[in-house]
C-alpha atoms as a PDB file:
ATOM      1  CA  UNK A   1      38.344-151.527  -3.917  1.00  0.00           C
ATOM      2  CA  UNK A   2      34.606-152.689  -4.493  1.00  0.00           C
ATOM      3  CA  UNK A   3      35.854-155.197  -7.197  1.00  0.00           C
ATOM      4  CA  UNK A   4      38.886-156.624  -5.797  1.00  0.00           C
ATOM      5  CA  UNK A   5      36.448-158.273  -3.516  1.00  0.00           C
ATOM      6  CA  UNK A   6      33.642-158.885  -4.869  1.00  0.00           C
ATOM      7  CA  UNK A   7      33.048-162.413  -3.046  1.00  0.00           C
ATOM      8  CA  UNK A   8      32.761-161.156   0.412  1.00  0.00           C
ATOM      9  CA  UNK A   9      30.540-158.341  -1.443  1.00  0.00           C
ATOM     10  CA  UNK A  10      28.164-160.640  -3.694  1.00  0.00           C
ATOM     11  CA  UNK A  11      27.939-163.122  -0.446  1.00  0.00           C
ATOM     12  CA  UNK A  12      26.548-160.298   2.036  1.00  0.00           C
ATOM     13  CA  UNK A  13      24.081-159.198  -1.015  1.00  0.00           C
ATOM     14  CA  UNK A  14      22.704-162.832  -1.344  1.00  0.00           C
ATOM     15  CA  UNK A  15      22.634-163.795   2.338  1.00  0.00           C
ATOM     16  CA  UNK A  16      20.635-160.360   2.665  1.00  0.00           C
ATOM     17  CA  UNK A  17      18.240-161.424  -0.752  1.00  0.00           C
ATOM     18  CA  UNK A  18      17.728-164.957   0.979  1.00  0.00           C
ATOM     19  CA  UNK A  19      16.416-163.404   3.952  1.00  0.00           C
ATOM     20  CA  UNK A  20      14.315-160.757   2.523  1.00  0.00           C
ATOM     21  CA  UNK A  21      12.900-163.717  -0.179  1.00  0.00           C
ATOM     22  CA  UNK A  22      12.473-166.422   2.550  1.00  0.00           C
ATOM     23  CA  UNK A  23      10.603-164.584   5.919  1.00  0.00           C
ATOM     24  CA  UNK A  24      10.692-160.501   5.075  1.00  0.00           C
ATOM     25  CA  UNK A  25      10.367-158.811   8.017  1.00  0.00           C
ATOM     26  CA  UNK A  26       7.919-160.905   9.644  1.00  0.00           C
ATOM     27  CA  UNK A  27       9.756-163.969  10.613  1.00  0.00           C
ATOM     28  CA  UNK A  28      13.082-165.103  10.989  1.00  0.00           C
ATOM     29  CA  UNK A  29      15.341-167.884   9.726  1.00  0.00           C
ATOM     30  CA  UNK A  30      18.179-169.271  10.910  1.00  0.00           C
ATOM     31  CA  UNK A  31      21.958-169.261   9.781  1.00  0.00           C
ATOM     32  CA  UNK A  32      21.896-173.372   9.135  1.00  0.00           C
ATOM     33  CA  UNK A  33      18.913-172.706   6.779  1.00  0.00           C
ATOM     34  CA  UNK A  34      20.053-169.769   4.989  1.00  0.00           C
ATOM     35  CA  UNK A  35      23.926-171.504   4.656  1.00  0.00           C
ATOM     36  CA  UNK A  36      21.901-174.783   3.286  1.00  0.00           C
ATOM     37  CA  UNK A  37      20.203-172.771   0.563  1.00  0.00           C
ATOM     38  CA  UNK A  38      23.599-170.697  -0.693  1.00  0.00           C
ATOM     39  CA  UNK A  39      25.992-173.856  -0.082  1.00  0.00           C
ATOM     40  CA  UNK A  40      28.152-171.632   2.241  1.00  0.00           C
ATOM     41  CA  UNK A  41      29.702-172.797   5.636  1.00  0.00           C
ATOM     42  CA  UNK A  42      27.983-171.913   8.779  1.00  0.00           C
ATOM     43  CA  UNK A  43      30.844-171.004  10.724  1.00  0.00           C
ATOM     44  CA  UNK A  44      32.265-168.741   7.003  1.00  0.00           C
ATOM     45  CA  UNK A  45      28.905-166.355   6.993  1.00  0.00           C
ATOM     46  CA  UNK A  46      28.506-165.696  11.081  1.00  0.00           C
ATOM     47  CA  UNK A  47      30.259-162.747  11.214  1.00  0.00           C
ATOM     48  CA  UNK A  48      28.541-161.217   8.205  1.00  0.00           C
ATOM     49  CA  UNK A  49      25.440-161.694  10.072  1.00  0.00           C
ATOM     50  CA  UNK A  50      26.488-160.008  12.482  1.00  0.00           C
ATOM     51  CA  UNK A  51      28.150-157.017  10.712  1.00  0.00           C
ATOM     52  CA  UNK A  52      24.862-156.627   8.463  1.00  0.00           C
ATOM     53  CA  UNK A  53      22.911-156.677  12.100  1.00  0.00           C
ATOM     54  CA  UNK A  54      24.965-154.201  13.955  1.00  0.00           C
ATOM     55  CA  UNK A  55      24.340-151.978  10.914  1.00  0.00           C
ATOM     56  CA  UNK A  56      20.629-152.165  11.379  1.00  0.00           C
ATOM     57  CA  UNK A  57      20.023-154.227   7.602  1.00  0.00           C
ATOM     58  CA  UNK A  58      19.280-157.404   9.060  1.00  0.00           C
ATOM     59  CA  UNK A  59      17.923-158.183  13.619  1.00  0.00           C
ATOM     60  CA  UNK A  60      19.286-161.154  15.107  1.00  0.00           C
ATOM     61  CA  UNK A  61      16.639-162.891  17.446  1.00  0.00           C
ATOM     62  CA  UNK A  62      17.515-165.118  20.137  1.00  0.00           C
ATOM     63  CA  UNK A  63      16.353-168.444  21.406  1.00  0.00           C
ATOM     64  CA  UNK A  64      14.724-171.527  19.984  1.00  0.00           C
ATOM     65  CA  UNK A  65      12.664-169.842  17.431  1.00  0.00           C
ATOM     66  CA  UNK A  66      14.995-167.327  16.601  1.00  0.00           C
ATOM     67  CA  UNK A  67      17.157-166.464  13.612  1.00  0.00           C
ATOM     68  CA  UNK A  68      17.551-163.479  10.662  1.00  0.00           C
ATOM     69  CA  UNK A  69      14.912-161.313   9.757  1.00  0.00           C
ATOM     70  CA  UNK A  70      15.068-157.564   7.324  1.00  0.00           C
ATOM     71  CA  UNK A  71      15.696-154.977   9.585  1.00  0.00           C
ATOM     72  CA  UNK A  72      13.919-152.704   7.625  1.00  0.00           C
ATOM     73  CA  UNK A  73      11.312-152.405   4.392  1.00  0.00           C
ATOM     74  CA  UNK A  74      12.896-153.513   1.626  1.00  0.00           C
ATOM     75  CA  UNK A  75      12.680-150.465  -0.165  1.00  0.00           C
ATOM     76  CA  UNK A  76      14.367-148.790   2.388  1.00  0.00           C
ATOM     77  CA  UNK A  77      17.693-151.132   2.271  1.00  0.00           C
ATOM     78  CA  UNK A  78      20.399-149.740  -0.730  1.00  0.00           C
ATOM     79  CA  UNK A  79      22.512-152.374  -2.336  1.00  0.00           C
ATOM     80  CA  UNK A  80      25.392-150.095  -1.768  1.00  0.00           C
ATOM     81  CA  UNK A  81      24.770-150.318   2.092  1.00  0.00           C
ATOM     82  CA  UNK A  82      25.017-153.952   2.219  1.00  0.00           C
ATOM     83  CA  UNK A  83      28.212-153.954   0.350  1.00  0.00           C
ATOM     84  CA  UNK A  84      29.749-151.033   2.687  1.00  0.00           C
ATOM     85  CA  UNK A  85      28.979-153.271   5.759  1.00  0.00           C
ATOM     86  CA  UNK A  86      30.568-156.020   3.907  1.00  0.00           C
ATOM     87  CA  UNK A  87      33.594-154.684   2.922  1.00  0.00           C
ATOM     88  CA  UNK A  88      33.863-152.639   6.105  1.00  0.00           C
ATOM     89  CA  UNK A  89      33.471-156.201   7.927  1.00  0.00           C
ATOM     90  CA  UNK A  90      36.191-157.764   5.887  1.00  0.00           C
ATOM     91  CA  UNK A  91      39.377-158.776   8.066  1.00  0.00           C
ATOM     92  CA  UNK A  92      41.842-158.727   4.978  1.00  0.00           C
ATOM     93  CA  UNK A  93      43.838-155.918   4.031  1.00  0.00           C
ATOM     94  CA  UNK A  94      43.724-154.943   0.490  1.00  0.00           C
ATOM     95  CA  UNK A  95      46.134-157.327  -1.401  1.00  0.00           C
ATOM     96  CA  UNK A  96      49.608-155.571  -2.651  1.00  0.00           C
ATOM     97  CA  UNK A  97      49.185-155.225  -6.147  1.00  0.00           C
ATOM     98  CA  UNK A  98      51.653-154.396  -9.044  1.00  0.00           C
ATOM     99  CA  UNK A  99      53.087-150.943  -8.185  1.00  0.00           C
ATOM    100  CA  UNK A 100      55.045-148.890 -10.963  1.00  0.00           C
ATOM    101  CA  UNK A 101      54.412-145.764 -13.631  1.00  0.00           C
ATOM    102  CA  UNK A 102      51.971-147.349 -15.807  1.00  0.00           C
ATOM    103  CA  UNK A 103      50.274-149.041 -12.318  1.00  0.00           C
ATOM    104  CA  UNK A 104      49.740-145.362 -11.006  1.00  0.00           C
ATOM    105  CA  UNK A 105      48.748-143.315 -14.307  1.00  0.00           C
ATOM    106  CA  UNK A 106      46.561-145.873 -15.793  1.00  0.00           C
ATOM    107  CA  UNK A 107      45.212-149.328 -14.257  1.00  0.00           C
ATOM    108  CA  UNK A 108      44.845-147.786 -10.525  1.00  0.00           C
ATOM    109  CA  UNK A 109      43.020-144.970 -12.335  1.00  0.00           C
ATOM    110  CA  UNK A 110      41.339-147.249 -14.278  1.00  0.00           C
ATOM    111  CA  UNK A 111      39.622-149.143 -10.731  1.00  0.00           C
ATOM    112  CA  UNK A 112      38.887-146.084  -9.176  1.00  0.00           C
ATOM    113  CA  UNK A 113      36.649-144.940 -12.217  1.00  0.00           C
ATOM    114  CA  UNK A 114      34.895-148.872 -12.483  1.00  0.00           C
ATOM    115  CA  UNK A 115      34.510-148.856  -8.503  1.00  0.00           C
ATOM    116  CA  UNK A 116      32.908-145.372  -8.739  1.00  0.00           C
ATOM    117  CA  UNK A 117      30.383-146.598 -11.756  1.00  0.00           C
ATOM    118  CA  UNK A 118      30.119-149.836  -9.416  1.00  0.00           C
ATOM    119  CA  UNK A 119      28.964-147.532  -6.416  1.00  0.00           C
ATOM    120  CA  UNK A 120      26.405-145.860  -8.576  1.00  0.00           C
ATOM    121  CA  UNK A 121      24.752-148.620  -9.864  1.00  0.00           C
ATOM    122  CA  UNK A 122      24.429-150.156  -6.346  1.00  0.00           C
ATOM    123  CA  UNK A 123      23.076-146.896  -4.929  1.00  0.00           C
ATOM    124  CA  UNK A 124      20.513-147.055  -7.463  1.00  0.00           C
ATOM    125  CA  UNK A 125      19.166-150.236  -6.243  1.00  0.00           C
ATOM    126  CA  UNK A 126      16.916-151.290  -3.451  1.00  0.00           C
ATOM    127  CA  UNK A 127      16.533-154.692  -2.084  1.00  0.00           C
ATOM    128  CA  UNK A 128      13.318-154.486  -3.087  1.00  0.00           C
ATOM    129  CA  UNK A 129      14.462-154.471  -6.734  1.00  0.00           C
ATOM    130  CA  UNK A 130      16.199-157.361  -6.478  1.00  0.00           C
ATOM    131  CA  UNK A 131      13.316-158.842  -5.548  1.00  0.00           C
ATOM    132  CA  UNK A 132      11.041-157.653  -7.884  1.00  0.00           C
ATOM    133  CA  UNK A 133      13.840-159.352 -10.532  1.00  0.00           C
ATOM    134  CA  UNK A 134      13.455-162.875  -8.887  1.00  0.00           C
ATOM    135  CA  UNK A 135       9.587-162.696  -9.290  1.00  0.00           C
ATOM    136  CA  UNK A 136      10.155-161.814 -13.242  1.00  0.00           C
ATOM    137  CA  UNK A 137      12.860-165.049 -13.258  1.00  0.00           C
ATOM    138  CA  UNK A 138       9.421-166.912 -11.917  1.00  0.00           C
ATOM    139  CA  UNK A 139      11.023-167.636  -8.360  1.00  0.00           C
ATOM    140  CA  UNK A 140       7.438-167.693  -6.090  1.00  0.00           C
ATOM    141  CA  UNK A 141       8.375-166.516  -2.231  1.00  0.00           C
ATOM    142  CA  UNK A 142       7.114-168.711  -0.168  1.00  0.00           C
ATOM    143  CA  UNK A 143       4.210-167.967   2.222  1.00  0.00           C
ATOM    144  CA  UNK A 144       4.648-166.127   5.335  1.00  0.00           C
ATOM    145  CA  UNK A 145       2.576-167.892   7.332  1.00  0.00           C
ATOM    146  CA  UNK A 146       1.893-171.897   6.687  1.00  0.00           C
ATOM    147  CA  UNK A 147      -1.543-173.082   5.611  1.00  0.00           C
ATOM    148  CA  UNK A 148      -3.283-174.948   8.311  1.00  0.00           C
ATOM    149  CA  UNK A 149      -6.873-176.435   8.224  1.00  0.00           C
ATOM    150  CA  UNK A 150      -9.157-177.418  10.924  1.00  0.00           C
ATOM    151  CA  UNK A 151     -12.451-178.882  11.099  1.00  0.00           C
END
């Protein structure tokens, strides 16, 4: 269920957001800098890196200069595919929950139906969106390339 874990979902959204925001498509940026800027551990958000790279939303580049970068145009990359990968990724097993006649005809009923209006809202947005929302909150991207001057 979508909102029984939300963490692991709202963590591969903004580790995604942080590297669309910080380098795009056209550079990369490494785990240590992306876990600086969300205060996560390292070692906690490797294998969502990983997960969101073997699903083609994010390459992995090797070597000294190497890092994150979008695997494809923002546009292109759902919300709802980030959070499949992350749940999909996800080691635990759905916690056991209360069980019972009122569990089965009304709360588990209840989650499905705010899991499925969860699903359509995230299919409705685009990473891009979420960009487009940090530029109205007056976050400025910084430049893809750094400003050097010679004379």
């Amino acid at each position: 269920m979508l909102i029984l874990r939300r963490d692991r979902a709202m963590t591969a959204v903004s580790l995604v957001l942080d590297i669309a925001f910080h380098v795009g498509r056209s550079a990369t940026v490494s785990a240590g800098e992306i876990a600086e800027r969300l205060g996560l551990a390292r070692r906690g958000m490797e294998p969502l890196l990983q997960a969101l790279s073997r699903a083609g939303l994010l390459d992995s580049v090797r070597g000294p200069r190497g890092g994150y970068r979008l695997g494809r145009p923002p546009r292109d990359v759902r919300v709802a595919e980030i959070v499949t990968v992350a749940l999909a990724a996800d080691d635990e097993l759905q916690a056991a929950g209360p069980t019972g006649r009122l569990q089965a005809a009304v709360i588990d009923k209840l989650w499905n139906e705010l899991d499925e209006a969860a699903a359509g809202s995230l299919t409705a947005l685009t990473l891009e969106d979420l960009l487009r929302r940090a530029t109205l909150a007056g976050l400025r991207r910084p430049a893809a390339e750094p400003i050097t001057f010679t004379i």
